[in-house]
C-alpha atoms as a PDB file:
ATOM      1  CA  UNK A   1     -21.661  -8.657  81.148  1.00  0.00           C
ATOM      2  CA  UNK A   2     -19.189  -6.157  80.017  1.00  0.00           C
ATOM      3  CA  UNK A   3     -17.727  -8.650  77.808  1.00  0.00           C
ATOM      4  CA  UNK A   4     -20.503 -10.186  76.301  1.00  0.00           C
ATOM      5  CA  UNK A   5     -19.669  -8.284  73.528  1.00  0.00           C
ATOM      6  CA  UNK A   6     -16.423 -10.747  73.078  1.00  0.00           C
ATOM      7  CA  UNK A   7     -17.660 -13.683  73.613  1.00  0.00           C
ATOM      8  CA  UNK A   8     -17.686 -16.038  70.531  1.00  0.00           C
ATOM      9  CA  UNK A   9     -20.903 -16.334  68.324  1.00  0.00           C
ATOM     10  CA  UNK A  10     -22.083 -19.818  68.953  1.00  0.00           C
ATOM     11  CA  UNK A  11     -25.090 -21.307  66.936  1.00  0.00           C
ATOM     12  CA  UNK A  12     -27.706 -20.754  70.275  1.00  0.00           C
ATOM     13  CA  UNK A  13     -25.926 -16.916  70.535  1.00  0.00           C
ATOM     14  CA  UNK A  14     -28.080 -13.731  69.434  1.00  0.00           C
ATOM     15  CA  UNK A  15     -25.201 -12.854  67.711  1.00  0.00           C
ATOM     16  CA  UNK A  16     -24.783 -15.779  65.434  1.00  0.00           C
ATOM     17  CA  UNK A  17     -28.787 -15.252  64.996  1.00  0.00           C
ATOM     18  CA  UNK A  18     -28.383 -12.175  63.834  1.00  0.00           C
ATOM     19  CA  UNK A  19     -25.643 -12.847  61.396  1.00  0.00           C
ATOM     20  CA  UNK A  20     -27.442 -15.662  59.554  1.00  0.00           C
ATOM     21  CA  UNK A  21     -31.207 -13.927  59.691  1.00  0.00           C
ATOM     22  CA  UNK A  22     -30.056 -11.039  58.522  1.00  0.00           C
ATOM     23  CA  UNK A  23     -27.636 -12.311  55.788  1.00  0.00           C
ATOM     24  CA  UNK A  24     -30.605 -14.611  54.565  1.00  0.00           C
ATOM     25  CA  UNK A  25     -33.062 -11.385  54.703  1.00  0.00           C
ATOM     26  CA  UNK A  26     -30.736  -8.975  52.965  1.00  0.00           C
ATOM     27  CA  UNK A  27     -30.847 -11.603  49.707  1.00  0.00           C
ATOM     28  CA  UNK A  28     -34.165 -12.390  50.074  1.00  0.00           C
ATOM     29  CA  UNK A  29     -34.982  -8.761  49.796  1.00  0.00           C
ATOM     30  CA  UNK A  30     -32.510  -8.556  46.771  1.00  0.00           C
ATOM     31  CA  UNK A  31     -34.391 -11.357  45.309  1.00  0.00           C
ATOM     32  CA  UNK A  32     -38.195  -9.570  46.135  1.00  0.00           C
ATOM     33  CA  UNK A  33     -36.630  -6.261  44.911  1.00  0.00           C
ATOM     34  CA  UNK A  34     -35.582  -7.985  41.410  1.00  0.00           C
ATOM     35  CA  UNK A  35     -38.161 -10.067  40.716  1.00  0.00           C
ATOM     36  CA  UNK A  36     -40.794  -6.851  41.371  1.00  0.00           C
ATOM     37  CA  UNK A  37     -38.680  -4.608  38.609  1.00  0.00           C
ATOM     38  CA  UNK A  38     -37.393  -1.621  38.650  1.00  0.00           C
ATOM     39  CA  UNK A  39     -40.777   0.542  39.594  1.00  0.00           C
ATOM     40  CA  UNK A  40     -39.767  -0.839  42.847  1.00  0.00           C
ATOM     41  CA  UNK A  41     -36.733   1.644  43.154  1.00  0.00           C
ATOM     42  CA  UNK A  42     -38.120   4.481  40.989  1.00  0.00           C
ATOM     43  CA  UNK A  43     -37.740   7.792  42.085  1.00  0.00           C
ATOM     44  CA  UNK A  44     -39.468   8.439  44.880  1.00  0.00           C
ATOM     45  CA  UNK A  45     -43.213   9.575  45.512  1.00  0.00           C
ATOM     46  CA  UNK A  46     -45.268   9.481  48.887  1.00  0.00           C
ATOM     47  CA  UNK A  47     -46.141   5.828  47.819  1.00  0.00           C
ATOM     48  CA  UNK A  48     -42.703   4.558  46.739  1.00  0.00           C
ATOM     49  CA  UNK A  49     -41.504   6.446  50.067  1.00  0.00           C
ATOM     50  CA  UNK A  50     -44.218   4.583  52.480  1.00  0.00           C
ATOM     51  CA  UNK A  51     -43.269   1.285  50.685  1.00  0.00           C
ATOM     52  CA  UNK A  52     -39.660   2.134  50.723  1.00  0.00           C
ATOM     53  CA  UNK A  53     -39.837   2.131  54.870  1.00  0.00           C
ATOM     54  CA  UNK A  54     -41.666  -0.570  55.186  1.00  0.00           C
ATOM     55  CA  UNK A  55     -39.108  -2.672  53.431  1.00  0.00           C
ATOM     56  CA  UNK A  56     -36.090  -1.327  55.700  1.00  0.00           C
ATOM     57  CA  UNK A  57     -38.630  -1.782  58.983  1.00  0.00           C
ATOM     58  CA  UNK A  58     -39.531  -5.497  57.946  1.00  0.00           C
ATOM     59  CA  UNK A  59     -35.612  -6.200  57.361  1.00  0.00           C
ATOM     60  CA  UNK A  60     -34.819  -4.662  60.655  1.00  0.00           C
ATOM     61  CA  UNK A  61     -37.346  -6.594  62.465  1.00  0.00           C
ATOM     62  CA  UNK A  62     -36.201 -10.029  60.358  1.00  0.00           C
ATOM     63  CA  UNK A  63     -32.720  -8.648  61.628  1.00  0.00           C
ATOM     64  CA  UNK A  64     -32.642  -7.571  65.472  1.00  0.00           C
ATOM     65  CA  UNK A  65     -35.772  -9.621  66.916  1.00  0.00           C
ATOM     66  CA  UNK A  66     -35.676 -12.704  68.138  1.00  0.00           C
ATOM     67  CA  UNK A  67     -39.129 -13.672  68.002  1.00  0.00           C
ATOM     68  CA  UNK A  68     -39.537 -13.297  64.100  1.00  0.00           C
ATOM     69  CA  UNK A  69     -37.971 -15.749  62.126  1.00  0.00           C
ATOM     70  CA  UNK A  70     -36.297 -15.557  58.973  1.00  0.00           C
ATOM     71  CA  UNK A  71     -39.666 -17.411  57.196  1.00  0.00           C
ATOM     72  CA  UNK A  72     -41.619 -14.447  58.464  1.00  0.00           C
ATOM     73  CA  UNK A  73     -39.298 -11.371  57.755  1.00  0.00           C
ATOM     74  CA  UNK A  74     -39.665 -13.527  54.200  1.00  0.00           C
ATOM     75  CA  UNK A  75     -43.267 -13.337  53.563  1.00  0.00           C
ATOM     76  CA  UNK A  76     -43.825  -9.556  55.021  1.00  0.00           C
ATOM     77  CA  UNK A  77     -41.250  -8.670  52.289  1.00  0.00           C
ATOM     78  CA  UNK A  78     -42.728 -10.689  49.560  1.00  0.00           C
ATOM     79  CA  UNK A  79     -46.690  -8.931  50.513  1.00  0.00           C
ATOM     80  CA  UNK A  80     -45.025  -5.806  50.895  1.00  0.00           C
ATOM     81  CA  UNK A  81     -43.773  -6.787  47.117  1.00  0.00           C
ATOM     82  CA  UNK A  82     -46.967  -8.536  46.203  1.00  0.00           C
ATOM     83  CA  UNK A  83     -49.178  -5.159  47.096  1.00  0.00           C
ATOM     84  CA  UNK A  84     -46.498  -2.746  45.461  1.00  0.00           C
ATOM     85  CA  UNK A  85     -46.729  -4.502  42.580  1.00  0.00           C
ATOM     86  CA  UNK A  86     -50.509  -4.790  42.774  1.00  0.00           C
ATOM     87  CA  UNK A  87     -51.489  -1.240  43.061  1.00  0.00           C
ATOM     88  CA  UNK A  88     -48.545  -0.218  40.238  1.00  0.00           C
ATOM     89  CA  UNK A  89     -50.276  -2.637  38.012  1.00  0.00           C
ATOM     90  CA  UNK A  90     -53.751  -1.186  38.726  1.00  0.00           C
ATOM     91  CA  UNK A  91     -52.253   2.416  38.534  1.00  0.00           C
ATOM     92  CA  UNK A  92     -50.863   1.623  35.188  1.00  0.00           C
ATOM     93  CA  UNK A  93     -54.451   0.659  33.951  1.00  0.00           C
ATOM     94  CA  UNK A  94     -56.554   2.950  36.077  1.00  0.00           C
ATOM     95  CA  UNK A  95     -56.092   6.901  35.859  1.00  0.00           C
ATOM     96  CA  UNK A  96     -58.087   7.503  39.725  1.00  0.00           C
ATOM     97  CA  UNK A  97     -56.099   4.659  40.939  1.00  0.00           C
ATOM     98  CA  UNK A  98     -52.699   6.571  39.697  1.00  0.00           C
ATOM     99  CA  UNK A  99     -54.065   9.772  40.672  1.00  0.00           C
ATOM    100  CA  UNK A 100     -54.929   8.785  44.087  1.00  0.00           C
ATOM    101  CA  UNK A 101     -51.675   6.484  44.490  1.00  0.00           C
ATOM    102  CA  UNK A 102     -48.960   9.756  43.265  1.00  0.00           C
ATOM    103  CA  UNK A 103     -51.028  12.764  42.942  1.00  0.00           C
ATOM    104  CA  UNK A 104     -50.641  15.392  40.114  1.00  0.00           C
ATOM    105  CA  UNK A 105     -47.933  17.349  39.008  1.00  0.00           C
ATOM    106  CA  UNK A 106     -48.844  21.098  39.949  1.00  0.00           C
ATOM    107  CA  UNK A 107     -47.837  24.195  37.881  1.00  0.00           C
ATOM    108  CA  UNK A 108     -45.779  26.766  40.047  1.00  0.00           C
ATOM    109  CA  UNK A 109     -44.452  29.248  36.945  1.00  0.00           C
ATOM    110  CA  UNK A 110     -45.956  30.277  33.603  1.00  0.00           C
ATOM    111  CA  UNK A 111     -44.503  32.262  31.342  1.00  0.00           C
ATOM    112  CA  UNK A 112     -42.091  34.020  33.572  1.00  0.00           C
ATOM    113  CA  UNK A 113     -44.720  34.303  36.067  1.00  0.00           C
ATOM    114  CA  UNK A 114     -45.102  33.059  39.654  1.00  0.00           C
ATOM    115  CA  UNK A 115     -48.428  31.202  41.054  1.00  0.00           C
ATOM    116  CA  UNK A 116     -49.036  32.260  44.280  1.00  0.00           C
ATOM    117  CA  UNK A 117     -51.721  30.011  45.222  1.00  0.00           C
ATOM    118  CA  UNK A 118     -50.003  27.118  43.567  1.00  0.00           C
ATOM    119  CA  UNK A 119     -46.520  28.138  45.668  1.00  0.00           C
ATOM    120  CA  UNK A 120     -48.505  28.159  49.042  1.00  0.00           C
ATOM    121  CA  UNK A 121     -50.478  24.844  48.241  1.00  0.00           C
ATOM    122  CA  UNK A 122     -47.484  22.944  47.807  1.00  0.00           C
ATOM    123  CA  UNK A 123     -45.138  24.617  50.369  1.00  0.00           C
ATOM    124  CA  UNK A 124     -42.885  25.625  48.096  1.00  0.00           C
ATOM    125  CA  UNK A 125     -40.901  29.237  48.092  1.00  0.00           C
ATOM    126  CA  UNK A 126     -40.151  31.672  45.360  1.00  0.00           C
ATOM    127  CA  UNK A 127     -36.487  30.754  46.527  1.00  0.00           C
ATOM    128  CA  UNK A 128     -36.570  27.208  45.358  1.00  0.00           C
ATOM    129  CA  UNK A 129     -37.816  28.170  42.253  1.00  0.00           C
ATOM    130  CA  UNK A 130     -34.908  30.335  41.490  1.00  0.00           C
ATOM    131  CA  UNK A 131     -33.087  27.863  42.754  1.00  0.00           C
ATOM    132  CA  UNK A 132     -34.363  25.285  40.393  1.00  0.00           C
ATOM    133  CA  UNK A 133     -33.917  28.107  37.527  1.00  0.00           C
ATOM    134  CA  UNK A 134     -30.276  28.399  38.321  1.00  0.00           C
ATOM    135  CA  UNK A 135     -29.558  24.333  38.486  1.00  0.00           C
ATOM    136  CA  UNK A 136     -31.232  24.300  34.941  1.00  0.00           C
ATOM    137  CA  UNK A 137     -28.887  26.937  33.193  1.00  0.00           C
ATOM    138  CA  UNK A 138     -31.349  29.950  33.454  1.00  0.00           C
ATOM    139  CA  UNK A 139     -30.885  33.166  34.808  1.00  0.00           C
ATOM    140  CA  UNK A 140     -34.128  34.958  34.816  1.00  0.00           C
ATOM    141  CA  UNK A 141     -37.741  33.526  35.610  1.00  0.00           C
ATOM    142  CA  UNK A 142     -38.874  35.688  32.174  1.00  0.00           C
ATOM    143  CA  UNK A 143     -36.509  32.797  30.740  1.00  0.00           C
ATOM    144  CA  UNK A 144     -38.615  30.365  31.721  1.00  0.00           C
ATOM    145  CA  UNK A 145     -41.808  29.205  29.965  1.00  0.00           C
ATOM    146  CA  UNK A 146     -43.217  26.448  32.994  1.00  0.00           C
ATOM    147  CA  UNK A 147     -41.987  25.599  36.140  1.00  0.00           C
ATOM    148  CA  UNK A 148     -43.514  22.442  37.875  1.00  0.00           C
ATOM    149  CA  UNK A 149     -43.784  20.214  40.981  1.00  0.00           C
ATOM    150  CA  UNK A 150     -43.822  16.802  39.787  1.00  0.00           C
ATOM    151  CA  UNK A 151     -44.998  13.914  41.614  1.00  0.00           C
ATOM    152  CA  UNK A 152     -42.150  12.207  42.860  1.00  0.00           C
ATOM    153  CA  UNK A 153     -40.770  16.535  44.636  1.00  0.00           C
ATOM    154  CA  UNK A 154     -38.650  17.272  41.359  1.00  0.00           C
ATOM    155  CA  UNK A 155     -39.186  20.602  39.729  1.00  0.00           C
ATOM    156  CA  UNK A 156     -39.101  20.513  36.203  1.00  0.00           C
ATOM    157  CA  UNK A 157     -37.936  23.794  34.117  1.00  0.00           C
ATOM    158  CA  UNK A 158     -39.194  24.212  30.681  1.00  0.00           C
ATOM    159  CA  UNK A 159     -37.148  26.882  29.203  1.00  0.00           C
ATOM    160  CA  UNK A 160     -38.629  29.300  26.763  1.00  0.00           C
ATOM    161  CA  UNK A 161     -38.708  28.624  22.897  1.00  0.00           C
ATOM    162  CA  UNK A 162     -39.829  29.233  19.455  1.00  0.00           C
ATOM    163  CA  UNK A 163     -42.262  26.285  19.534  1.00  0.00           C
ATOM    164  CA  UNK A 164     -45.040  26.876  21.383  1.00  0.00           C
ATOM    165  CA  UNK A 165     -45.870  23.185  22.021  1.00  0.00           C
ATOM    166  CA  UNK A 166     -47.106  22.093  25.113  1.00  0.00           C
ATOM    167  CA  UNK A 167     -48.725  18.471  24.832  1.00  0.00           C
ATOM    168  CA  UNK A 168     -46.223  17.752  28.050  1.00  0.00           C
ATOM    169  CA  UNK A 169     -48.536  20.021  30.052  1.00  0.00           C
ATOM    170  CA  UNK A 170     -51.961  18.277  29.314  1.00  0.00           C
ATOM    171  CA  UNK A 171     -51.875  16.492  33.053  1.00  0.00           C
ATOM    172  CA  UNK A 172     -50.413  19.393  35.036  1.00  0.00           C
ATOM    173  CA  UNK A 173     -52.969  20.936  37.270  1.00  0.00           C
ATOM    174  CA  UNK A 174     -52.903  24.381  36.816  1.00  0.00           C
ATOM    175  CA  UNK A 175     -52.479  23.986  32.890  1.00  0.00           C
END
């Protein structure tokens, strides 16, 4: 038993099952991933995230077990793509369905100034926000003219300047 481990992969072996399945399911999910486009792999939000594990639990199932064959690990994939693709579509074309699907960005700094209520709601600490001050160039919070959470975790920093434009701020809540 011991030794198992060195015994030679023959067709019937769980071995050589695994080394075909999984070779054919790591292409097939290239080919899913491709033909879906690249919202697929955007950057990250809770949906792209819950999608995103889905894919890797579906290839390790297609993978390890025995019991699902490669035609199967196939088709979860491709409705896993299907439904991604689906809801993107309708999120595109729908503002509640995008809404609902990644949220809202959420305005944690205005004009220098911290939002509390804003910080607390999204978990987020004065820290980070220097933090994300500091990774953008800045020095000072009074530098900055908006900080915010967007969607996908990322803090955007919008530095201070002459023009006080801020038509990039019309869906932020908080704004």
């Amino acid at each position: 038993m011991v030794f198992d481990i060195l015994a030679p992969a023959t067709p019937n072996s769980p071995l050589f099952q695994t080394l075909i399945i999984g070779s054919l399911s790591y292409l097939a999910l290239i080919v899913w991933l491709r033909l879906s486009g690249k919202r697929t792999l955007s950057k990250w939000n809770a949906f792209d995230f819950v999608v995103t594990v889905a894919f890797g639990s579906i290839l390790a199932m297609a993978v390890i077990d025995t019991d699902v064959s490669l035609w199967q690990g196939v088709l979860g994939l491709g409705l896993l793509v299907a439904w991604q693709f689906l809801l993107t579509w309708l999120s595109v074309r729908s503002r509640p369905i995008q809404q609902w699907l990644k949220g809202h960005p959420t305005l944690l700094l205005w004009q220098g100034e911290l939002k509390p209520d804003a910080m607390r709601s999204e978990r987020v600490t004065a820290g980070e926000i220097r933090a994300a001050v500091r990774s953008n160039g800045g020095s000072a919070l009074e530098q900055v003219a908006a900080i915010v959470l967007e969607t996908d975790g990322t803090f955007s920093v919008i530095m201070q300047t002459s023009d006080c434009g801020s038509s990039a701020m019309t869906d932020v809540r908080g704004f």
